[in-house]
Protein backbone atom coordinates (compact mmCIF):
# COMPACT_ATOMS: atom_id res chain seq x y z
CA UNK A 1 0.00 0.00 0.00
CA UNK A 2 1.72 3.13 -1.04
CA UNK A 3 2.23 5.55 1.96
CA UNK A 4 0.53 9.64 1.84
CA UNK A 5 2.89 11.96 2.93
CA UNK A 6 1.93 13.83 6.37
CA UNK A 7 4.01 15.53 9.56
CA UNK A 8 2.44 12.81 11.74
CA UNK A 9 4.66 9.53 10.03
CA UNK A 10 6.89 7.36 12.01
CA UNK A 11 10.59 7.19 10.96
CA UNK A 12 9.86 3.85 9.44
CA UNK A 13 6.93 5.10 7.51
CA UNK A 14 8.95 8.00 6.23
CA UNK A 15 11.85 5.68 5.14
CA UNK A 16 9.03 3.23 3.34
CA UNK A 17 7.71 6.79 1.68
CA UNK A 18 11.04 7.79 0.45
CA UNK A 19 12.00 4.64 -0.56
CA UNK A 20 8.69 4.43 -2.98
CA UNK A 21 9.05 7.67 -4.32
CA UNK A 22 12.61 7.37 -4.97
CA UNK A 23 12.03 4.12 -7.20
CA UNK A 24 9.30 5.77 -9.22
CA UNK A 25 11.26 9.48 -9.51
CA UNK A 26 14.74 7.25 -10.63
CA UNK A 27 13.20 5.67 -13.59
CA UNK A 28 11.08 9.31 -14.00
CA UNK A 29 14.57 11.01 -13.82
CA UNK A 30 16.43 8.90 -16.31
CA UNK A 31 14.15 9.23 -18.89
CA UNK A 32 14.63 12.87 -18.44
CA UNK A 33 18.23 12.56 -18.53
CA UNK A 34 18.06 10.57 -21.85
CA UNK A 35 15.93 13.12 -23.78
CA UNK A 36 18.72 15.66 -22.38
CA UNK A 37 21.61 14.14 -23.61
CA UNK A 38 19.87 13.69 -27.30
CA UNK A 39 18.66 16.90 -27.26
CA UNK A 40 22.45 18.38 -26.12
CA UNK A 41 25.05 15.96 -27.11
CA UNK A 42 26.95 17.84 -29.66
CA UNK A 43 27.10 20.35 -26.83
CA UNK A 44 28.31 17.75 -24.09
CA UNK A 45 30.77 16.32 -26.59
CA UNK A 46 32.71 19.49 -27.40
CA UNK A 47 32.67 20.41 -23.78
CA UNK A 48 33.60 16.96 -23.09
CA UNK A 49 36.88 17.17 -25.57
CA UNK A 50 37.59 21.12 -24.61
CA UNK A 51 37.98 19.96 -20.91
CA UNK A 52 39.86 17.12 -21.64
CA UNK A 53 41.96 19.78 -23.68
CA UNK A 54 42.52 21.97 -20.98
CA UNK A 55 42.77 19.38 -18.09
CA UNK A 56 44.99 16.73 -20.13
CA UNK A 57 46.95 16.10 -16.95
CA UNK A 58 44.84 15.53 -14.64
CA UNK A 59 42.11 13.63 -17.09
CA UNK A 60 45.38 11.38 -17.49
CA UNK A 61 46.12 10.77 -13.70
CA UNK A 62 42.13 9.97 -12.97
CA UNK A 63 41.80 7.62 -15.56
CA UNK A 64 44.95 5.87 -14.17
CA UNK A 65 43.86 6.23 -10.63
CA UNK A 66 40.35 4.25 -11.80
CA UNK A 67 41.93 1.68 -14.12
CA UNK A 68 44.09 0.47 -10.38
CA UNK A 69 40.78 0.55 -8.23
CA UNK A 70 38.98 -0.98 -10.72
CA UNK A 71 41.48 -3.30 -12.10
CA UNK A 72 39.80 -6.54 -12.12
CA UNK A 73 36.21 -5.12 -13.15
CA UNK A 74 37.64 -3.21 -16.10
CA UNK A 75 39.48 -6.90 -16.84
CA UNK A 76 36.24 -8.95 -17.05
CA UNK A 77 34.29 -5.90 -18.75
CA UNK A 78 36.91 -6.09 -21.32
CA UNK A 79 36.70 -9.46 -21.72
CA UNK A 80 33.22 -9.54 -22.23
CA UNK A 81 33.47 -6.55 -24.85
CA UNK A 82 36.34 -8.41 -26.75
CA UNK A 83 34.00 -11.68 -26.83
CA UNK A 84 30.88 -9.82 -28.42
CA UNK A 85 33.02 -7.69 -30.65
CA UNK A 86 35.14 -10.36 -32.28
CA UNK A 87 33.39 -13.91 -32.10
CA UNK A 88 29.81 -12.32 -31.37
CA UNK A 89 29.29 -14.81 -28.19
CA UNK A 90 28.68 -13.70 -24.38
CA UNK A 91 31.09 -14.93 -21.45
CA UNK A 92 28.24 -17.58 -20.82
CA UNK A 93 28.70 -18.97 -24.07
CA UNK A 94 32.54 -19.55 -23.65
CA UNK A 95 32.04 -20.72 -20.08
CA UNK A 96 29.87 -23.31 -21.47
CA UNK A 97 32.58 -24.27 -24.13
CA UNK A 98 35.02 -24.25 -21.29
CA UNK A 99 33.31 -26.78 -19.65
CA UNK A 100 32.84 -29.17 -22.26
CA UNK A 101 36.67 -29.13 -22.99
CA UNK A 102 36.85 -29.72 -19.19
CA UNK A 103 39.04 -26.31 -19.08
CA UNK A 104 41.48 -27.53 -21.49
CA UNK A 105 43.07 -26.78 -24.96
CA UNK A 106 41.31 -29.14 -27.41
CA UNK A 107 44.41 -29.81 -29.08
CA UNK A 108 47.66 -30.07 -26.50
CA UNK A 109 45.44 -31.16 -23.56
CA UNK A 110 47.05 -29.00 -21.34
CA UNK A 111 44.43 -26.83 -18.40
CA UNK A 112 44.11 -23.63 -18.31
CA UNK A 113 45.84 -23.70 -15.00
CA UNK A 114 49.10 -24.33 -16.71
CA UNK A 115 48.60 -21.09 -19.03
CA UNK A 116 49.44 -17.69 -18.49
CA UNK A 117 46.28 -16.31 -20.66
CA UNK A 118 43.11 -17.53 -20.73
CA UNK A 119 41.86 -20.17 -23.68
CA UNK A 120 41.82 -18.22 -26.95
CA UNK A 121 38.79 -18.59 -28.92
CA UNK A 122 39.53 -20.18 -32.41
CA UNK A 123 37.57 -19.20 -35.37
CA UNK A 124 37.95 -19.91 -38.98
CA UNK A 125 39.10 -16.40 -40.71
CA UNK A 126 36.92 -16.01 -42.94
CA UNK A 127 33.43 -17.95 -42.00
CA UNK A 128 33.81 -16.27 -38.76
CA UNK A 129 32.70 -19.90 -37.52
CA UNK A 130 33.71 -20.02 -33.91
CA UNK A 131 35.80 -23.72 -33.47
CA UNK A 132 37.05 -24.66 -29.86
CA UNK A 133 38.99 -23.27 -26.81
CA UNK A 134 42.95 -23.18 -27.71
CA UNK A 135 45.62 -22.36 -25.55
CA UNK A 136 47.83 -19.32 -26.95
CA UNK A 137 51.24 -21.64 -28.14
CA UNK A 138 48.40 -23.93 -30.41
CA UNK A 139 46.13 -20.92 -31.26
CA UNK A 140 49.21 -19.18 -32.83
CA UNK A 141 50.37 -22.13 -34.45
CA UNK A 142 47.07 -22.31 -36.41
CA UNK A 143 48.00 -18.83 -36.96
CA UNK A 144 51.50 -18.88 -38.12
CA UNK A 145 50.14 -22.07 -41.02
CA UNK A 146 47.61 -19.67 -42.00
CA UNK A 147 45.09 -22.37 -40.92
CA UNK A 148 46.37 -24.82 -44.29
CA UNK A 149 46.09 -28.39 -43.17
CA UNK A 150 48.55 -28.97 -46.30
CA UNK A 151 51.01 -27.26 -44.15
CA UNK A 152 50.30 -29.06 -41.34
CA UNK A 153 50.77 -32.30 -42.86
CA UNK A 154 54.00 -31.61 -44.30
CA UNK A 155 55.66 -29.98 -40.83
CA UNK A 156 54.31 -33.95 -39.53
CA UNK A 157 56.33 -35.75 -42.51
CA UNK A 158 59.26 -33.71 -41.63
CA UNK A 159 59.46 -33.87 -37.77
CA UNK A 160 58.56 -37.85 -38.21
CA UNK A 161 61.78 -38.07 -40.73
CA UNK A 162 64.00 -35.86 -38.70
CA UNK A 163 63.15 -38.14 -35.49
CA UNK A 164 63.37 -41.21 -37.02
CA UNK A 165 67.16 -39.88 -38.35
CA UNK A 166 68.23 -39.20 -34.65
């Protein structure tokens, strides 16, 4: 039941008032602050740049001082950009895959534990088809054949002849 305002409320009727109001005046007050920044945002924007102009310095040491405190949220937000942006998928989506490889590089084996990044996402170049988890050292690999399974074959037949030689 949604509380009247009068001079005769009990501190916990107040607080139950305030609380109400503020819920319905937030989402009231974002909307307003939306149709704001559309109307003004060419304004905010060179405002925005001339400060950053003028204060280059100290723009420079606040966005240092809030990467630190926020070190590890800025790392997963990142991530979670990176993921949508390049392989269109959320951090769900390669926890899932993570899972299913049991944590591990689906070609070496070897955990994620053992790795200094995390599991790279592989993806054919140009489907955009997203394969399995790879550790960096195999990822790169893939890379440095240009993904040719002709190449591939023929670094095989040459490590198998160079052992055999030893």
């Amino acid at each position: 039941m949604a509380i009247v305002w009068n001079k005769n409320l009990t501190r916990e009727e107040k607080l139950q008032y305030h609380k109400e109001n503020n819920k319905k005046n937030k989402v009231k007050k974002s909307l307003q602050n939306k149709v704001w920044y559309e109307e003004h945002k060419e304004e905010k924007l060179i405002y925005s740049n001339e400060y950053k102009k003028k204060n280059k310095e100290q723009c420079s040491i606040n966005r240092k001082r809030y990467y630190y405190a926020n070190f590890q949220k800025e790392k997963e937000y990142n991530r979670k950009y990176q993921l949508i942006k390049n392989y269109g998928m959320s951090i769900s989506d390669y926890n899932l895959m993570f899972e299913e490889q049991s944590g591990k590089c689906y070609i070496c084996q070897k955990h994620q534990s053992e790795c200094k990044k995390p599991l790279a996402v592989d993806h054919n170049h140009k489907t955009g088809k997203i394969r399995k988890l790879l550790c960096m050292s195999c990822n790169a690999a893939i890379g440095m054949v240009r993904e040719s399974t002709d190449i591939l074959k023929n670094m095989v037949i040459y490590l198998e002849l160079e052992n055999r030689n030893e």
